[in-house]
Every structure is written in C-alpha cells, then in structure tokens.
N, C-alpha and C. Protein backbone atom coordinates (compact mmCIF):
# COMPACT_ATOMS: atom_id res chain seq x y z
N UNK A 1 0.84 -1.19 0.00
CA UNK A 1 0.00 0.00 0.00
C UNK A 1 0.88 1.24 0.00
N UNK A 2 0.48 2.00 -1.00
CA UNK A 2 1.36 3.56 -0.82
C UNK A 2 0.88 4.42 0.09
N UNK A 3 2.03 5.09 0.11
CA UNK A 3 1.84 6.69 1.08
C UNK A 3 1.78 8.06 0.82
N UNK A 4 0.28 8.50 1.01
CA UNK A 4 0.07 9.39 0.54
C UNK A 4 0.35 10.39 1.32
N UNK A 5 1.68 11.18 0.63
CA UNK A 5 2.50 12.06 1.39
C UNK A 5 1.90 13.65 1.68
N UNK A 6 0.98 13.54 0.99
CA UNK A 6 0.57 15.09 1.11
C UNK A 6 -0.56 15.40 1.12
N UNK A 7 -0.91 14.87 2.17
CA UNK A 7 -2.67 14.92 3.33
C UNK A 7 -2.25 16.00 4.00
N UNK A 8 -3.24 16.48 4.86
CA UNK A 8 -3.29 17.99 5.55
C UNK A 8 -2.79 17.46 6.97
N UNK A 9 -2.71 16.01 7.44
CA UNK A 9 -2.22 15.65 8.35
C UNK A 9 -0.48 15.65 8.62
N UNK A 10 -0.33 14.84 7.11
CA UNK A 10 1.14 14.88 6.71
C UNK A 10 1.89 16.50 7.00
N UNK A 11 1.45 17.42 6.45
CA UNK A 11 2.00 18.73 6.27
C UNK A 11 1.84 19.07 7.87
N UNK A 12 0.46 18.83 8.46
CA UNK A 12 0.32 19.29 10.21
C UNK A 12 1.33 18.45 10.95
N UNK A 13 1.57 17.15 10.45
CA UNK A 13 2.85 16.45 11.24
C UNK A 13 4.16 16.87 10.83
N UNK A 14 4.33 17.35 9.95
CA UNK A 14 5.96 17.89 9.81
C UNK A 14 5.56 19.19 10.23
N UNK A 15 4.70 20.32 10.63
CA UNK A 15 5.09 21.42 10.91
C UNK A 15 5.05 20.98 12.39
N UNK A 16 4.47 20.20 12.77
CA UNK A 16 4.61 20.03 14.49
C UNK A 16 5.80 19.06 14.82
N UNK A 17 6.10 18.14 14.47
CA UNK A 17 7.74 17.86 14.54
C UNK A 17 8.59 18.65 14.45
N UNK A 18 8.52 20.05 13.10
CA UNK A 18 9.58 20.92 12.96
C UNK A 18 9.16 21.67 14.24
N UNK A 19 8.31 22.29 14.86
CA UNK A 19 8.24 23.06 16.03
C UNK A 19 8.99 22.41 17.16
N UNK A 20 8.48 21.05 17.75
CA UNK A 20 9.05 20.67 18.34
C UNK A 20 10.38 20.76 18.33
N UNK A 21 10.86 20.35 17.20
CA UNK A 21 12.13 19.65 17.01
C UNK A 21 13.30 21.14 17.58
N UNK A 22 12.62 22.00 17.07
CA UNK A 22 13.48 23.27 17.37
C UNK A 22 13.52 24.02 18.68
N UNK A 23 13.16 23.32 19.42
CA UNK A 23 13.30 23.66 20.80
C UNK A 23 14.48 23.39 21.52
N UNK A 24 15.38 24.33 21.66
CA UNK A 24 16.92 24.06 21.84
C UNK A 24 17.20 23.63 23.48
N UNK A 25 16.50 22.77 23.60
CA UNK A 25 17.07 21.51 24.62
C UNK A 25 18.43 22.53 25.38
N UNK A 26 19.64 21.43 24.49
CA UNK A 26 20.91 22.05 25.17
C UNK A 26 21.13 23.45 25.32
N UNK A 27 20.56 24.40 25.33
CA UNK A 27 21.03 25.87 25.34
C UNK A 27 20.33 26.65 26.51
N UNK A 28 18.81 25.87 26.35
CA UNK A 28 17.69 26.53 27.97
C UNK A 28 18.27 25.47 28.90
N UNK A 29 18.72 24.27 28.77
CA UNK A 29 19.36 23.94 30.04
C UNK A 29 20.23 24.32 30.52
N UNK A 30 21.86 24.18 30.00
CA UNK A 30 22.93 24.90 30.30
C UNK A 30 22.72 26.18 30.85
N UNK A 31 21.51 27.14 30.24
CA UNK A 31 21.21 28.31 30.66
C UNK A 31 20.64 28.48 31.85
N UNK A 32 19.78 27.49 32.28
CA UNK A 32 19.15 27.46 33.70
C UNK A 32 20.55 26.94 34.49
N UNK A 33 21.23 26.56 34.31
CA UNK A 33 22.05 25.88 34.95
C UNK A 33 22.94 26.72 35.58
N UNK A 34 23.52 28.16 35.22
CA UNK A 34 24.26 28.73 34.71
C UNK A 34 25.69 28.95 34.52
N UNK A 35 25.55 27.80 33.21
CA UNK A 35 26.99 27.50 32.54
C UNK A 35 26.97 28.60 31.41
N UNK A 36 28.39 28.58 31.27
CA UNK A 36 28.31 29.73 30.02
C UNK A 36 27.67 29.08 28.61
N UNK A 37 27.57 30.04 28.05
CA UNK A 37 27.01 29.83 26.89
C UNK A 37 27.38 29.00 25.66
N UNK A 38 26.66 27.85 25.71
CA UNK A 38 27.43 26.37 24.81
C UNK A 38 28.01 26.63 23.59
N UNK A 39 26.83 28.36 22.69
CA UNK A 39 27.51 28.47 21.45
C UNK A 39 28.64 29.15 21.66
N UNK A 40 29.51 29.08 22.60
CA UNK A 40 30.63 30.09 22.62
C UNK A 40 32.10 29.04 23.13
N UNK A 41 31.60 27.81 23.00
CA UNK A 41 32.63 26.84 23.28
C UNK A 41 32.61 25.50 22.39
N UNK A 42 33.53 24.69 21.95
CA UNK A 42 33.70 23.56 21.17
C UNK A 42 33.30 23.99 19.64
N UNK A 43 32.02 22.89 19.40
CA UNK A 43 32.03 22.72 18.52
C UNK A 43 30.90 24.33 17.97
N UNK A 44 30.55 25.04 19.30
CA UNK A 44 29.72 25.68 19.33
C UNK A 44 28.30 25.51 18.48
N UNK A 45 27.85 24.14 18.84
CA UNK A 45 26.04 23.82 18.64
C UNK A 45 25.46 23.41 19.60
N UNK A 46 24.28 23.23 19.99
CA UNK A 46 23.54 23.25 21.07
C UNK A 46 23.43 21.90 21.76
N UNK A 47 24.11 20.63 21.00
CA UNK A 47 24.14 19.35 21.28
C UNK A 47 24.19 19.04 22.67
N UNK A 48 23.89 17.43 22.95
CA UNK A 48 24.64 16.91 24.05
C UNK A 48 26.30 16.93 24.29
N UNK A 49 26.54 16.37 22.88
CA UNK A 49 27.96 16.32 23.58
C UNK A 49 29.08 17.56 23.70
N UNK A 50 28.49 18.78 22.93
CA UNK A 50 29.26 20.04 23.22
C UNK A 50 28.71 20.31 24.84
N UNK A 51 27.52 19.95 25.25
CA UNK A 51 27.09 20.32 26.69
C UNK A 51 28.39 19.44 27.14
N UNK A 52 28.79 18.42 26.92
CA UNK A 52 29.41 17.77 27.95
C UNK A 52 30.91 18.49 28.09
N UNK A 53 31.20 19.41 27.16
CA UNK A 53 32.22 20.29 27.38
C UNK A 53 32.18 21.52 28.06
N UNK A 54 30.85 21.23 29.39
CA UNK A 54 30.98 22.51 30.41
C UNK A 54 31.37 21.79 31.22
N UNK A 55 31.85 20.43 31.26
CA UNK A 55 32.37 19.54 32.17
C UNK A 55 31.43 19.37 32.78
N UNK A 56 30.03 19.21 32.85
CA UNK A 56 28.29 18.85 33.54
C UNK A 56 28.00 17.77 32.83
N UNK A 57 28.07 16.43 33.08
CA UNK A 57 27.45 15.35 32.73
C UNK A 57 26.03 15.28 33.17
N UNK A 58 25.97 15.93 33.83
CA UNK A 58 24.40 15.84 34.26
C UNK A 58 23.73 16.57 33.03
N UNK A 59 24.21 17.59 32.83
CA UNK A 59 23.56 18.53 31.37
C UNK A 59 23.69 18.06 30.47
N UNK A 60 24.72 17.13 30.11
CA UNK A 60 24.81 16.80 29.01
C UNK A 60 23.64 15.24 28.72
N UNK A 61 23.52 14.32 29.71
CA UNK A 61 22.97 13.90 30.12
C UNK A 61 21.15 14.23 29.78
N UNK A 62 20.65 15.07 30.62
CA UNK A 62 19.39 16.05 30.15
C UNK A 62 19.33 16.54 28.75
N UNK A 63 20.03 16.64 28.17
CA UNK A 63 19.98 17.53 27.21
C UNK A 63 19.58 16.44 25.63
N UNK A 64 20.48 15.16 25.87
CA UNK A 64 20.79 14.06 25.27
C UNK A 64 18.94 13.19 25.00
N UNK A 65 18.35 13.12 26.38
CA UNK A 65 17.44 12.92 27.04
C UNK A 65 16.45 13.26 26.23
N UNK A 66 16.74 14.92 26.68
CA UNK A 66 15.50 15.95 26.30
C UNK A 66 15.30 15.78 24.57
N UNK A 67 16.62 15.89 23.33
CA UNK A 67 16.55 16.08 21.90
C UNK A 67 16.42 14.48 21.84
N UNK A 68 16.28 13.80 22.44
CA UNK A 68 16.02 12.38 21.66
C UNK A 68 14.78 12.35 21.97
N UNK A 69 13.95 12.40 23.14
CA UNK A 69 12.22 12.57 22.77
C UNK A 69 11.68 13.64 22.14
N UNK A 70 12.33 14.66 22.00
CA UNK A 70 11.58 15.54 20.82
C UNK A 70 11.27 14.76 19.45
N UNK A 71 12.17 13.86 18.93
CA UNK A 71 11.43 12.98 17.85
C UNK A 71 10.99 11.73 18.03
N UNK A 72 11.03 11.13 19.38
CA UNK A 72 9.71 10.15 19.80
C UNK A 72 8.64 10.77 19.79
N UNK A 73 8.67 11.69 20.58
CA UNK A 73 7.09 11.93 20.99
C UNK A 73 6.35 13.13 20.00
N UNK A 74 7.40 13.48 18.74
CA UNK A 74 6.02 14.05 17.73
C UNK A 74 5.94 13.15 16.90
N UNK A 75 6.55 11.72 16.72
CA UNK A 75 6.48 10.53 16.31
C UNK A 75 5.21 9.56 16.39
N UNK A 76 4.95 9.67 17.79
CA UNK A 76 4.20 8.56 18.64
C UNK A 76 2.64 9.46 18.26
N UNK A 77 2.72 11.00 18.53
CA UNK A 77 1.36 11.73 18.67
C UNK A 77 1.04 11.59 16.96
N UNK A 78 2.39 11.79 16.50
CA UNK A 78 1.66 12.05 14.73
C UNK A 78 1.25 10.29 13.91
N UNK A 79 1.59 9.44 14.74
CA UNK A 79 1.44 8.04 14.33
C UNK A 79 -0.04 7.81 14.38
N UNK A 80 -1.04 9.12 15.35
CA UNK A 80 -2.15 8.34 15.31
C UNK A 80 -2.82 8.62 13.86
N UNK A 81 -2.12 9.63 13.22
CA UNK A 81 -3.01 9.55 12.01
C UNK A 81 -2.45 9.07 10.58
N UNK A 82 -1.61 7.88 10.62
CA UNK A 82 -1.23 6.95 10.20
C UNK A 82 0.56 7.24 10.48
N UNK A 83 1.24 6.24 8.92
CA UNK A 83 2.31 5.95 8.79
C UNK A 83 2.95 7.27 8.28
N UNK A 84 2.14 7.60 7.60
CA UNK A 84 3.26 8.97 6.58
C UNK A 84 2.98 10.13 7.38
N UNK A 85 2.09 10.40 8.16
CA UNK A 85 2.50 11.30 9.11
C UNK A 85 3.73 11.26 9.96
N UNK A 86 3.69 9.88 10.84
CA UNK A 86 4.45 9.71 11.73
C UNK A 86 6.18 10.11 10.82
N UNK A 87 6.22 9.35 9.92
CA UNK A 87 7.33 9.92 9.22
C UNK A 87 7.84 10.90 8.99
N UNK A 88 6.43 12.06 8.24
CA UNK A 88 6.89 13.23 8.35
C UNK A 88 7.60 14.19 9.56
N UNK A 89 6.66 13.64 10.39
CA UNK A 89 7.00 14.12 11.98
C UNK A 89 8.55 13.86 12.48
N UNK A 90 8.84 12.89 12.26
CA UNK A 90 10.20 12.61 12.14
C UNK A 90 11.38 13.67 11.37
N UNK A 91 10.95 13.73 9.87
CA UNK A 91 11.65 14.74 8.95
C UNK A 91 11.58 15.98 9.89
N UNK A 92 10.26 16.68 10.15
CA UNK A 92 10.31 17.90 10.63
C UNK A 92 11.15 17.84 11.81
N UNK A 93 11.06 17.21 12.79
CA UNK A 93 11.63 17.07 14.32
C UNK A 93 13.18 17.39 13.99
N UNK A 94 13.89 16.21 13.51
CA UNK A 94 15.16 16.17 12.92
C UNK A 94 15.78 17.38 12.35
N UNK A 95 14.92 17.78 11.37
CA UNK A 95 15.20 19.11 10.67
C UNK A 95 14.99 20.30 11.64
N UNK A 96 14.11 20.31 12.46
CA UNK A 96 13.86 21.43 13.16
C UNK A 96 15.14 21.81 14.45
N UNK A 97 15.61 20.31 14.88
CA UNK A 97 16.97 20.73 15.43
C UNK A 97 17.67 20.90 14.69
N UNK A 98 17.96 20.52 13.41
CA UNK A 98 19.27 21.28 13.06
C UNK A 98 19.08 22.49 12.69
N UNK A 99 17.93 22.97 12.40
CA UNK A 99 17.48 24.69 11.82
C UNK A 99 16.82 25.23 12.74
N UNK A 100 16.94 24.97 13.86
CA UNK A 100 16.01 25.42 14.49
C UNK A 100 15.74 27.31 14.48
N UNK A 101 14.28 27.42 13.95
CA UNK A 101 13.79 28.87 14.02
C UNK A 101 14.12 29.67 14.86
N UNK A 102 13.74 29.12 16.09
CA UNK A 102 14.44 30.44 17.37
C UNK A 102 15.54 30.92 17.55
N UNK A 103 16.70 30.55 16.96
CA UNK A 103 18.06 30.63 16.91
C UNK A 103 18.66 30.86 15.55
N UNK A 104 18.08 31.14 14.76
CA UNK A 104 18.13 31.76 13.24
C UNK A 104 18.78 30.74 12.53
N UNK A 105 18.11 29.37 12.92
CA UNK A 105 18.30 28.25 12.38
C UNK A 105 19.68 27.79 12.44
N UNK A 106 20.52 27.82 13.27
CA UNK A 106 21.57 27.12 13.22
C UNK A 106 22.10 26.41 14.75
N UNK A 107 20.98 24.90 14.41
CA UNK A 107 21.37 24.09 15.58
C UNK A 107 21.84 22.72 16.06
N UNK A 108 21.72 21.98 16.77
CA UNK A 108 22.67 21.02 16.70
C UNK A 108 23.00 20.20 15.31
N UNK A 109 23.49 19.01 15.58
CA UNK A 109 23.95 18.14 14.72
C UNK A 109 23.08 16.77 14.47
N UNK A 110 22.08 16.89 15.18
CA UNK A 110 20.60 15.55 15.31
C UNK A 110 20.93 14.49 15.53
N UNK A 111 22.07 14.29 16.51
CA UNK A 111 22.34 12.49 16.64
C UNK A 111 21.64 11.99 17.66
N UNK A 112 21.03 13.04 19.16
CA UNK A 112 20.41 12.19 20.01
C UNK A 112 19.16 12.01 19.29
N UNK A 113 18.39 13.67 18.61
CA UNK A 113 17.09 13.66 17.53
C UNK A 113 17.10 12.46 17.02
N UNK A 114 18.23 12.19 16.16
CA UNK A 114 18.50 11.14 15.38
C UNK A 114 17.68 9.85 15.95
N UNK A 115 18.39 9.70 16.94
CA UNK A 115 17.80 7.94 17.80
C UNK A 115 16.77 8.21 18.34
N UNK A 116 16.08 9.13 18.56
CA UNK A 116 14.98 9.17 19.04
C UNK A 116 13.56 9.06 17.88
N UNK A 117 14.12 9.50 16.78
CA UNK A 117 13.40 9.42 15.64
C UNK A 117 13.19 7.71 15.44
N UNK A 118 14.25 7.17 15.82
CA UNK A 118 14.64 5.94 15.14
C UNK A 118 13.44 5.34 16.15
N UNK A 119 13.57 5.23 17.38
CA UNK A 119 13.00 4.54 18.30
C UNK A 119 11.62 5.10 18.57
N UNK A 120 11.37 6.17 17.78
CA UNK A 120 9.78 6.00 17.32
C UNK A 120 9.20 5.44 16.25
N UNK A 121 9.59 5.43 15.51
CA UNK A 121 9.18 4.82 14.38
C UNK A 121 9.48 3.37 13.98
N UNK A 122 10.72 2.63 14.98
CA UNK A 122 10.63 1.12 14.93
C UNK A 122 12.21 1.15 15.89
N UNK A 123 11.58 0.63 17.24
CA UNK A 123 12.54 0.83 18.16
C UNK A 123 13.81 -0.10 17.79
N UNK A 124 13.65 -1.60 17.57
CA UNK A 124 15.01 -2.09 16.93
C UNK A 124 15.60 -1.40 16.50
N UNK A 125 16.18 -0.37 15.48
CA UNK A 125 16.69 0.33 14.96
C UNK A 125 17.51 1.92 16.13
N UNK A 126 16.82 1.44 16.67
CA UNK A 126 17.50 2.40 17.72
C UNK A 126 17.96 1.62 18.44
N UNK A 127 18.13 0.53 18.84
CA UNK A 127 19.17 -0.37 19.63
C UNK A 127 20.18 -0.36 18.67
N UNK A 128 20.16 -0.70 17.70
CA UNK A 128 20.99 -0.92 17.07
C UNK A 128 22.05 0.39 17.06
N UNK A 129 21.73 1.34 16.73
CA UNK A 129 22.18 3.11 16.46
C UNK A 129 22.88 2.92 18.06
N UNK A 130 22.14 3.08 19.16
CA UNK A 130 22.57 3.03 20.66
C UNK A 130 24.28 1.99 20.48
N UNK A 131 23.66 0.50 20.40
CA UNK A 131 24.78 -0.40 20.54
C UNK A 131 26.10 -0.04 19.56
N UNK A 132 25.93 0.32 18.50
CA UNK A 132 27.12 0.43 17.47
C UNK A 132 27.28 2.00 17.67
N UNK A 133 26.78 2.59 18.11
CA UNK A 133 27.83 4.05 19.09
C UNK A 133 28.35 3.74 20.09
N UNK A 134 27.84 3.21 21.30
CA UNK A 134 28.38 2.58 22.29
C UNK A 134 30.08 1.95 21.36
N UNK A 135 29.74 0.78 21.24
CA UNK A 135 30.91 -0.12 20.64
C UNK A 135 32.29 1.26 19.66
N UNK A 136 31.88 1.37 18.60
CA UNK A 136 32.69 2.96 18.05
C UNK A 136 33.50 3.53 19.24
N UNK A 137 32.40 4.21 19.76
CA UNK A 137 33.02 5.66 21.01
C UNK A 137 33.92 4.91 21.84
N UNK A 138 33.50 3.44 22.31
CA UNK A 138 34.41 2.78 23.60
C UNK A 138 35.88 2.28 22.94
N UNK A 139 35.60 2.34 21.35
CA UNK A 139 37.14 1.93 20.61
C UNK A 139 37.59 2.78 20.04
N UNK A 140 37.44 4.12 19.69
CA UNK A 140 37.37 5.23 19.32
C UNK A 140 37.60 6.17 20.27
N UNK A 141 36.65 6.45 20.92
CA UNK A 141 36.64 7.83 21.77
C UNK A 141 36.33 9.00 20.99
N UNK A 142 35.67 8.65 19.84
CA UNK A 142 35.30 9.78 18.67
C UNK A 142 33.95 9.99 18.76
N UNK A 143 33.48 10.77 19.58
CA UNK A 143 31.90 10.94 19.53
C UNK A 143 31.15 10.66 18.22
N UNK A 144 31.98 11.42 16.78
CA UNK A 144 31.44 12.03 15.76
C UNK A 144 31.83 10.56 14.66
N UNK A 145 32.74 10.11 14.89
CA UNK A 145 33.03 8.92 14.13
C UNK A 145 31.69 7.62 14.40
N UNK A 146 31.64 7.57 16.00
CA UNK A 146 30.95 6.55 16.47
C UNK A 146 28.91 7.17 16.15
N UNK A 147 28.96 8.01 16.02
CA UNK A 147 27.42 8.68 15.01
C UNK A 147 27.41 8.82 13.44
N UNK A 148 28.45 8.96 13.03
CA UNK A 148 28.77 8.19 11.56
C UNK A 148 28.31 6.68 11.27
N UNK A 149 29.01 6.37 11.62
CA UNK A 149 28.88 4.76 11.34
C UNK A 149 28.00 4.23 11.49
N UNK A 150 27.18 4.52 13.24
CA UNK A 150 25.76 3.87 13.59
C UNK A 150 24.78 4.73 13.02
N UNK A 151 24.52 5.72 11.99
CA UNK A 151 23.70 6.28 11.30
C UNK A 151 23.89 5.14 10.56
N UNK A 152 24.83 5.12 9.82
CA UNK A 152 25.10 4.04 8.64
C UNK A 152 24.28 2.90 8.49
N UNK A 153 24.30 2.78 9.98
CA UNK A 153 24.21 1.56 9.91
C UNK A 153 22.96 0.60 10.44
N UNK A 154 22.20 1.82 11.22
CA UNK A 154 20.99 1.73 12.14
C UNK A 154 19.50 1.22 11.15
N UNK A 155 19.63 2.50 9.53
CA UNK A 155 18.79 1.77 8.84
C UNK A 155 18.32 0.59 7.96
N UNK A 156 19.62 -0.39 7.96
CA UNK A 156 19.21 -1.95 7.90
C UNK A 156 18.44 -2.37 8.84
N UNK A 157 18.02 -2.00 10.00
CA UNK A 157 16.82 -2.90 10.63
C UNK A 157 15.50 -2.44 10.21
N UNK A 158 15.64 -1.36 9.57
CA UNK A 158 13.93 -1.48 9.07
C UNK A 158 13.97 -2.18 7.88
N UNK A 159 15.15 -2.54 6.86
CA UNK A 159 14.98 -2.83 5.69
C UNK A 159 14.93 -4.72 5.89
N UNK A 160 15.77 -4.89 7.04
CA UNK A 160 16.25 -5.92 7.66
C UNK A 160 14.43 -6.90 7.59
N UNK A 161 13.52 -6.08 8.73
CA UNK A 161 12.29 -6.70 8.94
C UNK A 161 10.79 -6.10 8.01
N UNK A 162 11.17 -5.84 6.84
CA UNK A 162 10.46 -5.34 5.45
C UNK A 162 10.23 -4.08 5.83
N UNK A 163 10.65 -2.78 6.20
CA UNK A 163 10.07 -1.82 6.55
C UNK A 163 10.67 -0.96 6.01
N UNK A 164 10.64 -0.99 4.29
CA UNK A 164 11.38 -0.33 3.13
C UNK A 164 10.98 1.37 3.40
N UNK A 165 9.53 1.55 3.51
CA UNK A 165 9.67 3.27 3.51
C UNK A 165 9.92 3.79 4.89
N UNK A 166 9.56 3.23 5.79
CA UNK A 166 10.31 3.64 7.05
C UNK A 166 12.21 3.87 7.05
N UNK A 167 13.09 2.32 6.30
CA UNK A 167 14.38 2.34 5.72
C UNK A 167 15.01 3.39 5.09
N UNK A 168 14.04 4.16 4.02
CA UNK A 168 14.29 4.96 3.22
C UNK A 168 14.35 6.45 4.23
N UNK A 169 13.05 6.46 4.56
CA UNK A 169 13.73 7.51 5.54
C UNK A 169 15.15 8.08 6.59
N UNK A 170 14.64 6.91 7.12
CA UNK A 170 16.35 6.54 7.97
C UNK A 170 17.46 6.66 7.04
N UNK A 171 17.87 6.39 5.90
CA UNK A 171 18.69 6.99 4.49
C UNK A 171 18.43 8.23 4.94
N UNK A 172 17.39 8.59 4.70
CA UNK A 172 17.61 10.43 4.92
C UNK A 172 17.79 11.24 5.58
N UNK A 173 17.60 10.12 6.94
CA UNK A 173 18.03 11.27 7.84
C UNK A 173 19.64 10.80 8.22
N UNK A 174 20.02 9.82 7.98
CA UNK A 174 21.44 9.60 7.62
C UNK A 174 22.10 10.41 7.32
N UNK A 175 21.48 10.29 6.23
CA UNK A 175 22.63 11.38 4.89
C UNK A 175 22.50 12.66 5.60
N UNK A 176 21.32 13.22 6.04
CA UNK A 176 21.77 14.10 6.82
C UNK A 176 22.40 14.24 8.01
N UNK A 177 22.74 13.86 8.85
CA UNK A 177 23.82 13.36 9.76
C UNK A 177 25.40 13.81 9.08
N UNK A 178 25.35 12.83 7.81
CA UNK A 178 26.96 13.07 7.59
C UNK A 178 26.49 14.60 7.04
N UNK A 179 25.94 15.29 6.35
CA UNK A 179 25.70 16.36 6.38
C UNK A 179 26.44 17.46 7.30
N UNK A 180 25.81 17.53 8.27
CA UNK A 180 25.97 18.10 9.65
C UNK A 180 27.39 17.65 10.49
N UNK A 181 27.91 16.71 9.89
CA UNK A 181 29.46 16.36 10.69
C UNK A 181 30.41 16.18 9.43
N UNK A 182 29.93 17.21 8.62
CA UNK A 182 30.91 17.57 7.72
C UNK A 182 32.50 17.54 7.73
N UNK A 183 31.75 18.68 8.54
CA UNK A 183 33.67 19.39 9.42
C UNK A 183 34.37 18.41 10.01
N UNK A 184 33.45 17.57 11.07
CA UNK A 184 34.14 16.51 11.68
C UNK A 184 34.79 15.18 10.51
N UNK A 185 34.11 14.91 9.95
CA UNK A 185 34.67 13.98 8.58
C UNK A 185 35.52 14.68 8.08
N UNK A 186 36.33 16.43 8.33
CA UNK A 186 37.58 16.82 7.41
C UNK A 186 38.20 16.77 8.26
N UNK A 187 37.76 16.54 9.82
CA UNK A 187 39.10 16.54 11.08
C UNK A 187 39.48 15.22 11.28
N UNK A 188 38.39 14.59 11.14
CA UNK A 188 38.72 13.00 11.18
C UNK A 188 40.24 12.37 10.28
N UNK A 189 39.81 12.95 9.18
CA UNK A 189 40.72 12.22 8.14
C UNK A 189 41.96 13.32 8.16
N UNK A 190 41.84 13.87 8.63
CA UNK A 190 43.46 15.14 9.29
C UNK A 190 43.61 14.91 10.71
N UNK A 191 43.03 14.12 11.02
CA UNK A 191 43.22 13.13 12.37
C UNK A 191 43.41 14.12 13.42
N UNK A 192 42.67 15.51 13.40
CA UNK A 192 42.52 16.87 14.33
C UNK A 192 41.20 16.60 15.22
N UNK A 193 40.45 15.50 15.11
CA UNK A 193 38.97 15.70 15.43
C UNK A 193 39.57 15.61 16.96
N UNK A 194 38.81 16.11 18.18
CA UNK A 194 38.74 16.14 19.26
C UNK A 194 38.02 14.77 19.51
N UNK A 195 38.40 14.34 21.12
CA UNK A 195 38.18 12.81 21.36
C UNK A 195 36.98 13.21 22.62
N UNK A 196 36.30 12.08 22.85
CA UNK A 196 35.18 12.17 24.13
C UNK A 196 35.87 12.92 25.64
N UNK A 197 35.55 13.99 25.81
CA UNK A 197 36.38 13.97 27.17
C UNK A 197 37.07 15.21 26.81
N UNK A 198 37.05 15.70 25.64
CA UNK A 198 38.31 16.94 25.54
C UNK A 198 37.33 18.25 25.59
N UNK A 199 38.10 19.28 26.57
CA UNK A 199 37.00 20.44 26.47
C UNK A 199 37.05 21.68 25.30
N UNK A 200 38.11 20.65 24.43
CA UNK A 200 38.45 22.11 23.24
C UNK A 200 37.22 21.31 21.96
C-alpha cells in the first residue's frame, strides 16, 4: 500500500515535529544551569555532547534525554493519524533541530534527535544506532566517528524486517547526519577531530 504524502495531516505532522524539534534543549538547560554559553565553546552547537564540554554530565545527560524525545514523541502523537505522518513528523523534528527557528536556524547536529526518531518509528533500529555508538566511542573515543557509522548503519533494521519506507527515511536522515558532521569527517581524516572527554 502507498503513502500518501501530502494529506493535511502529513503537512500538520511535519510542521509540528519541525516546532518541536526546534526547541533548543541544550542551550535553555545549560542556561538554567548557569553555565556559560554552549555556542561560545567547542564545537559551538547546542548538542549533548558540546554540553558535555561545560564539564556537567548531568547537562549533558538532560539535554541528550531531552533532543532524543523531541522525535519520539512528535512521532508517537503524529502516528495516530497513520504511517506517513508519523514519518513526516520525524523529517520535521530532525530538521527542526538542526534549523532550528528560534536561533536563526543554526542548531545542533541531530544524533540524540536522530535515535529518538529511530526509536519511534521502529525501536530495533535504535538499539541498534545506541549499541554500534556505544561499541565505536568505547574503541574510538570519537563521539562524531561513532554517530557516523551507527547512522550508517541503524537503517538496515527497518529494511532488515520489510520496513522499506520507514528504511528509506532513515537513508535520509542519515545522509543528513553526515551532512551536519561535515567538518568533523575533514578533522577525522586530518586526524585533528577532538576525542570524548576533551574540552576544546
């Protein structure tokens, strides 16, 4: 059965994922917290793991938390009015952290978004993303290497258990991923990238 992408639900689920999605998590926490200001250190984006360079695991922690249910839960609400909503909801969420509006669109990098997207829309796939970052980062110590790869690699479980347009998505929000760790893929391979733990 196809998906009819452009119902008034579809368009209401990606503008409410993109709302959601742009709610800068890491920046009102750190800010309640009062750590200095995240865009003014590292990689300067609103992420978890630049939070974890105020030396606050707890923030970084929350923050990780907070941008990975922003695309469960406009996932789960936009699922009730079918499949291609819930999807869209996903696109917008994802997209809305990295552009996020309130901040003149320039925001994190969507890797917790990322798994949270994943684990709404077919949670295997987010174990998978979880376990093969885990494994990466613990042999690595490359935050950005170990979200490479398990992007890569997270959307074979929908394709894995027939769940081709759900798969296809996950492709896209992939590709956007390496997108967004551009820079890090030119430090990587000039072997400059900063390791888990470094506050530069």
């Amino acid at each position: 059965m196809g998906l009819d992408l452009f119902t008034s639900e579809t368009l209401l689920a990606l503008l409410f994922g993109y709302l959601l999605g742009s709610v800068p998590f890491g920046l009102l926490i750190t800010k309640a917290a009062g750590t200095q200001d995240i865009r003014t250190i590292g990689s300067q984006n609103i992420g978890a793991t630049n939070v974890l360079r105020t030396g606050r695991k707890d923030l970084a922690a929350a923050t990780l938390l907070c941008d990975a249910l922003k695309g469960t839960i406009a996932i789960l609400i936009a699922a009730r009015w079918g499949e291609a909503p819930a999807m869209a909801a996903a696109l917008g969420a994802f997209s809305g952290h990295i552009f996020p509006v309130w901040l003149k669109f320039k925001g994190g990098k969507g890797v917790a978004t990322f798994l949270g997207c994943l684990l709404g829309l077919y949670w295997p796939a987010g174990v998978v993303f979880a376990l093969v970052w885990l494994a990466v980062a613990k042999v690595t110590r490359y935050s950005s290497l170990a979200a490479l790869v398990a992007s890569a690699v997270a959307p074979t479980a929908f394709f894995a258990s027939g769940q081709g347009a759900q798969g296809l998505m996950g492709l896209v929000l992939a590709a956007m991923i390496f997108f967004t760790h551009r820079a890090n893929i030119a430090r990587l391979l000039a072997g400059a990238e900063s390791r888990i733990g470094d506050r530069s």
